[in-house]
PDB file of N, CA and C in Angstrom:
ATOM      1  N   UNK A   1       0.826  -1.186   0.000  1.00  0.00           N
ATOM      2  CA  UNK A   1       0.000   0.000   0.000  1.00  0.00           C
ATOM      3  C   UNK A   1       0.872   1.253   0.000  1.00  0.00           C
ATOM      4  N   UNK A   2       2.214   1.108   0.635  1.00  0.00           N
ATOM      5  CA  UNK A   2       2.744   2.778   0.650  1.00  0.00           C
ATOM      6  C   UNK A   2       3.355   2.755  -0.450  1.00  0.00           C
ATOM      7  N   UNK A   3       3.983   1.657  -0.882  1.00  0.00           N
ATOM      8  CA  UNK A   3       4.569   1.859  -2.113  1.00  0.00           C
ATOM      9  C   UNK A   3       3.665   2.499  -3.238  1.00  0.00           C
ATOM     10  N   UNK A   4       2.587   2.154  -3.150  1.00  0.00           N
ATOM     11  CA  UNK A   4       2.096   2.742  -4.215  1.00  0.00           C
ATOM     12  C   UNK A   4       1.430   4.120  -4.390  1.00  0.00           C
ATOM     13  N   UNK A   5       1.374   4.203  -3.178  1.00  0.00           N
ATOM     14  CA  UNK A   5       1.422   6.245  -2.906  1.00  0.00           C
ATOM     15  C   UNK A   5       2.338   6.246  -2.534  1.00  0.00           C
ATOM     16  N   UNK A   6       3.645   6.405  -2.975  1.00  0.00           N
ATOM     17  CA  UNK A   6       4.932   6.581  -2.854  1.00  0.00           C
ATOM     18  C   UNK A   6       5.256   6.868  -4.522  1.00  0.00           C
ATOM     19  N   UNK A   7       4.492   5.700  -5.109  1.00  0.00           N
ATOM     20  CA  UNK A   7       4.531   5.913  -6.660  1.00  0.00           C
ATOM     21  C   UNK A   7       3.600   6.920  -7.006  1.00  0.00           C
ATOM     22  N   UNK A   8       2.525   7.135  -6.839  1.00  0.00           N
ATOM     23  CA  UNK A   8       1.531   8.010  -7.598  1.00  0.00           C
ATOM     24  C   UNK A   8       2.015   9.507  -6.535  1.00  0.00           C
ATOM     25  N   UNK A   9       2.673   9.908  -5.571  1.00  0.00           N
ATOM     26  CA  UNK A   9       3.212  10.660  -5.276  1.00  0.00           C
ATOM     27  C   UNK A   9       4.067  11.227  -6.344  1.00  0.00           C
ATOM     28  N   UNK A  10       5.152  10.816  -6.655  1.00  0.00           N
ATOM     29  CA  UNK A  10       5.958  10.714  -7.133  1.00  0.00           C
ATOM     30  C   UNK A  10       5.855  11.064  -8.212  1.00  0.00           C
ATOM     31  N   UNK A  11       5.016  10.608  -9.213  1.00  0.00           N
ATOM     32  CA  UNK A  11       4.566  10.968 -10.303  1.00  0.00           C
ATOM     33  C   UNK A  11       3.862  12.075 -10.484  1.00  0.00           C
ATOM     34  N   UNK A  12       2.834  12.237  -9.793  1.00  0.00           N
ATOM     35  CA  UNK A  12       2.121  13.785  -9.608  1.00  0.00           C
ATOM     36  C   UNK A  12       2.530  15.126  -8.997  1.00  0.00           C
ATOM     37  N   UNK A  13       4.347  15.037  -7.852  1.00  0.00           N
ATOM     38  CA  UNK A  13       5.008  15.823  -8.378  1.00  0.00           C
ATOM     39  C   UNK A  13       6.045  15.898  -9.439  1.00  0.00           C
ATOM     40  N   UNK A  14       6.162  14.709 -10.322  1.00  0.00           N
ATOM     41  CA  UNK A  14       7.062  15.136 -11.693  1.00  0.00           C
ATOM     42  C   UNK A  14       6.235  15.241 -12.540  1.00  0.00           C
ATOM     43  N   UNK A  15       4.942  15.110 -12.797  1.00  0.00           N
ATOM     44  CA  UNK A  15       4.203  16.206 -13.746  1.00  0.00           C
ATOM     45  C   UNK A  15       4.353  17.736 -13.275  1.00  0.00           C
ATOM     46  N   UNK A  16       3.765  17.936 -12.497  1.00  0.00           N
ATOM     47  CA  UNK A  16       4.200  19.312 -11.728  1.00  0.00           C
ATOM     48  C   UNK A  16       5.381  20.166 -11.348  1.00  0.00           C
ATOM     49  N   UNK A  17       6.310  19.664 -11.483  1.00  0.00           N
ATOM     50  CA  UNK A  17       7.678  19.673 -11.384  1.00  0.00           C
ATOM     51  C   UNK A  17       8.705  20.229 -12.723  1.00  0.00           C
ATOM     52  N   UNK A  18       7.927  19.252 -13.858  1.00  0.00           N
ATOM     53  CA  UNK A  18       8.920  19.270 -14.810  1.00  0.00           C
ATOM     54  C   UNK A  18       8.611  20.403 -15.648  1.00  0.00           C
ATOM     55  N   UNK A  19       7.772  21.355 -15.829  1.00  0.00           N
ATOM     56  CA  UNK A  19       7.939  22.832 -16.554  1.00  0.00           C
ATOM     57  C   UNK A  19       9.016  23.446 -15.935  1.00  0.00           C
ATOM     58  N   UNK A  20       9.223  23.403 -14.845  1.00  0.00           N
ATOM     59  CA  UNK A  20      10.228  24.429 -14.047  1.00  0.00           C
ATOM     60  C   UNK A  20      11.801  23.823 -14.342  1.00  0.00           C
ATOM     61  N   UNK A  21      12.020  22.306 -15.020  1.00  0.00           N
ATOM     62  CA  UNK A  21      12.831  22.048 -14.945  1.00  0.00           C
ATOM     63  C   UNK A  21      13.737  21.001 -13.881  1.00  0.00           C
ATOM     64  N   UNK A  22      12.462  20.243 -13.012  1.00  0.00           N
ATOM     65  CA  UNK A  22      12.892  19.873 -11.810  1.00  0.00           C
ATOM     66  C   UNK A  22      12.485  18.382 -11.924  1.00  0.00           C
ATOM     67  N   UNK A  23      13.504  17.469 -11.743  1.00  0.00           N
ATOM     68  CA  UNK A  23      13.276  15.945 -11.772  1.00  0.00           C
ATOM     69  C   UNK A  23      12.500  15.423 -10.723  1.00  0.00           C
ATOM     70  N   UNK A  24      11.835  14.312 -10.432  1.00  0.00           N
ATOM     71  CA  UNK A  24      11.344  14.078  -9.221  1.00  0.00           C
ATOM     72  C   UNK A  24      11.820  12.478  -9.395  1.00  0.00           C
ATOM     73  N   UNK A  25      12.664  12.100  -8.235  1.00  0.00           N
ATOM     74  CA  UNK A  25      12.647  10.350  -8.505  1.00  0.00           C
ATOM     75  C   UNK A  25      12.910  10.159  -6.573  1.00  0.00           C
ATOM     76  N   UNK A  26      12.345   8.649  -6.773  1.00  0.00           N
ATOM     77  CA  UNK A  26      11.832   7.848  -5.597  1.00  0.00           C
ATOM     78  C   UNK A  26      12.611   6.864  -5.330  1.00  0.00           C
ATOM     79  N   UNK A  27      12.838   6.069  -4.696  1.00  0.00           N
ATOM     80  CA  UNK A  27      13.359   4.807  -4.153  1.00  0.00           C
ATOM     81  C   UNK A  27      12.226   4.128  -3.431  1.00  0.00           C
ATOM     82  N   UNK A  28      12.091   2.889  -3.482  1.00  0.00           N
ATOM     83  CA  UNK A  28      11.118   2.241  -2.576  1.00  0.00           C
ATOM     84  C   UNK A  28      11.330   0.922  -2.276  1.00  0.00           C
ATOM     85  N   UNK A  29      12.604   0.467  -1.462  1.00  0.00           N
ATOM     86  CA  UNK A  29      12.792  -0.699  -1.233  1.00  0.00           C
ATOM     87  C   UNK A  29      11.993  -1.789  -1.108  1.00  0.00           C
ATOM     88  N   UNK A  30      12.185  -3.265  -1.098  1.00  0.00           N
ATOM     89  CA  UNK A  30      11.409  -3.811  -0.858  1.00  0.00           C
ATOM     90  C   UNK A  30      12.078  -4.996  -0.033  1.00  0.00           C
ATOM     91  N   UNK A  31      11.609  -6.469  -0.179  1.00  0.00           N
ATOM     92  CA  UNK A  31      12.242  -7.568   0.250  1.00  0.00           C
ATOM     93  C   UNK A  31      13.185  -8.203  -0.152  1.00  0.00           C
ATOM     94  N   UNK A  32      14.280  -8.777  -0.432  1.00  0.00           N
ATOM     95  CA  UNK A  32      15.190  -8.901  -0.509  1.00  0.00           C
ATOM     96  C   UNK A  32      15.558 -10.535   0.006  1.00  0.00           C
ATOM     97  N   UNK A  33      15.663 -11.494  -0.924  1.00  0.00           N
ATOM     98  CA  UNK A  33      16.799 -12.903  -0.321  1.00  0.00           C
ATOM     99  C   UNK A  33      17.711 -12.754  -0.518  1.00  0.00           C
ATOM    100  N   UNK A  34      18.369 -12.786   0.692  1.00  0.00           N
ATOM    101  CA  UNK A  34      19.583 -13.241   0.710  1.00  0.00           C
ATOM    102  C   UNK A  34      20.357 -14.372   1.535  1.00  0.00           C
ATOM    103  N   UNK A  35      21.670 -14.736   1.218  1.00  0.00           N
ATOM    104  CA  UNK A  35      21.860 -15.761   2.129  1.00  0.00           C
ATOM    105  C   UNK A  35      21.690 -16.196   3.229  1.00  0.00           C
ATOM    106  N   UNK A  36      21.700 -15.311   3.892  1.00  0.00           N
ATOM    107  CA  UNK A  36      21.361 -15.002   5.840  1.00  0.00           C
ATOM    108  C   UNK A  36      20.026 -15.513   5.566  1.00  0.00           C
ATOM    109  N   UNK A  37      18.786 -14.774   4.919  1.00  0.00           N
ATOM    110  CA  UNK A  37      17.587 -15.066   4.920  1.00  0.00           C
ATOM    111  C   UNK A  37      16.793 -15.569   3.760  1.00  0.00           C
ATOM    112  N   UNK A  38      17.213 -16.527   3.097  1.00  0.00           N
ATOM    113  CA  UNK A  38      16.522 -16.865   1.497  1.00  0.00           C
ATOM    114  C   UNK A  38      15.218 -16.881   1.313  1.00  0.00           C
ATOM    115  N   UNK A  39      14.228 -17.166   2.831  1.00  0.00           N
ATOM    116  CA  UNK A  39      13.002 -17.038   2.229  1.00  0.00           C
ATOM    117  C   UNK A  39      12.353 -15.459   3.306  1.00  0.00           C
ATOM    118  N   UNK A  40      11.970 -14.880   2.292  1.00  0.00           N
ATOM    119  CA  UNK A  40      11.106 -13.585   3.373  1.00  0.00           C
ATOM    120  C   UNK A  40      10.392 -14.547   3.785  1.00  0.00           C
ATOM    121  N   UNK A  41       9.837 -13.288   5.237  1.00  0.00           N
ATOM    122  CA  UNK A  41       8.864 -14.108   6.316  1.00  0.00           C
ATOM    123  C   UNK A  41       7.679 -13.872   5.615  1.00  0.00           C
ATOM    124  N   UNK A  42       7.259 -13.083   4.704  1.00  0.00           N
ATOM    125  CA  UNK A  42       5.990 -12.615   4.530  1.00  0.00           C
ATOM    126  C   UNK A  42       5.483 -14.055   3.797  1.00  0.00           C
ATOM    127  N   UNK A  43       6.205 -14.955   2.939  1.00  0.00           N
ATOM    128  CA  UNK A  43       5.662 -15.968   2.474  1.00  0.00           C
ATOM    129  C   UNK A  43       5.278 -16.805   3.330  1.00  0.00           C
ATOM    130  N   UNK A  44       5.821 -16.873   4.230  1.00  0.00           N
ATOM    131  CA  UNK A  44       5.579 -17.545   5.489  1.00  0.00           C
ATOM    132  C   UNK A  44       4.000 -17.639   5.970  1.00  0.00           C
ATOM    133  N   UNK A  45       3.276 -16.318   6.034  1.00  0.00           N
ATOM    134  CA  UNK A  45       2.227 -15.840   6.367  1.00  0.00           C
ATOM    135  C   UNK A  45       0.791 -16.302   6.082  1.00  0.00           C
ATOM    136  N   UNK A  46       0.298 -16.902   6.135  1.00  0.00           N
ATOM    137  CA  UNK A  46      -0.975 -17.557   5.485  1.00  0.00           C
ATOM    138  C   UNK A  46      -1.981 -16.369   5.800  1.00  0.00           C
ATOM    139  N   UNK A  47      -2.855 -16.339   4.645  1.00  0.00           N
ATOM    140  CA  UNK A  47      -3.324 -15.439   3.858  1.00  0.00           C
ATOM    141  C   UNK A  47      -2.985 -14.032   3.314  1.00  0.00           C
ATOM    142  N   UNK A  48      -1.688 -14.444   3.129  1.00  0.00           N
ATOM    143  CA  UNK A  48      -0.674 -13.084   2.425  1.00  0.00           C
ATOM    144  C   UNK A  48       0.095 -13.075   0.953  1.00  0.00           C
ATOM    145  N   UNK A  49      -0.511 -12.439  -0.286  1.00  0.00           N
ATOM    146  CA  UNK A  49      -0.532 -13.369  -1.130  1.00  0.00           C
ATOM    147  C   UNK A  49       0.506 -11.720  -1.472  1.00  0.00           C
ATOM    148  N   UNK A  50       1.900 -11.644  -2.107  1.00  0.00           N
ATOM    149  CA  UNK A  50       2.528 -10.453  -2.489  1.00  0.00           C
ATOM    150  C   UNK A  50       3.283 -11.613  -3.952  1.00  0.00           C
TER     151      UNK A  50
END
């Protein structure tokens, strides 16, 4: 859910933004395997479908 008003944020100030000349960019991490942890917990989760 935040990610994605994180995205439509994002976007509705680089429409707004870009007459003046002004970039707008985001980052929005997410989950990540790695060796330490290969499976996220969220799969783990019953009734959590990502």
């Amino acid at each position: 859910m935040y990610k994605v008003a994180l995205d439509f944020l994002t976007a509705t100030w680089a429409v707004e933004l870009a007459p003046k000349g002004v970039r707008v960019v985001s980052v929005a991490p997410g989950i990540t395997a790695t060796p330490c942890c290969p499976t996220p917990r969220y799969r783990r989760w019953p009734g959590v479908s990502m």
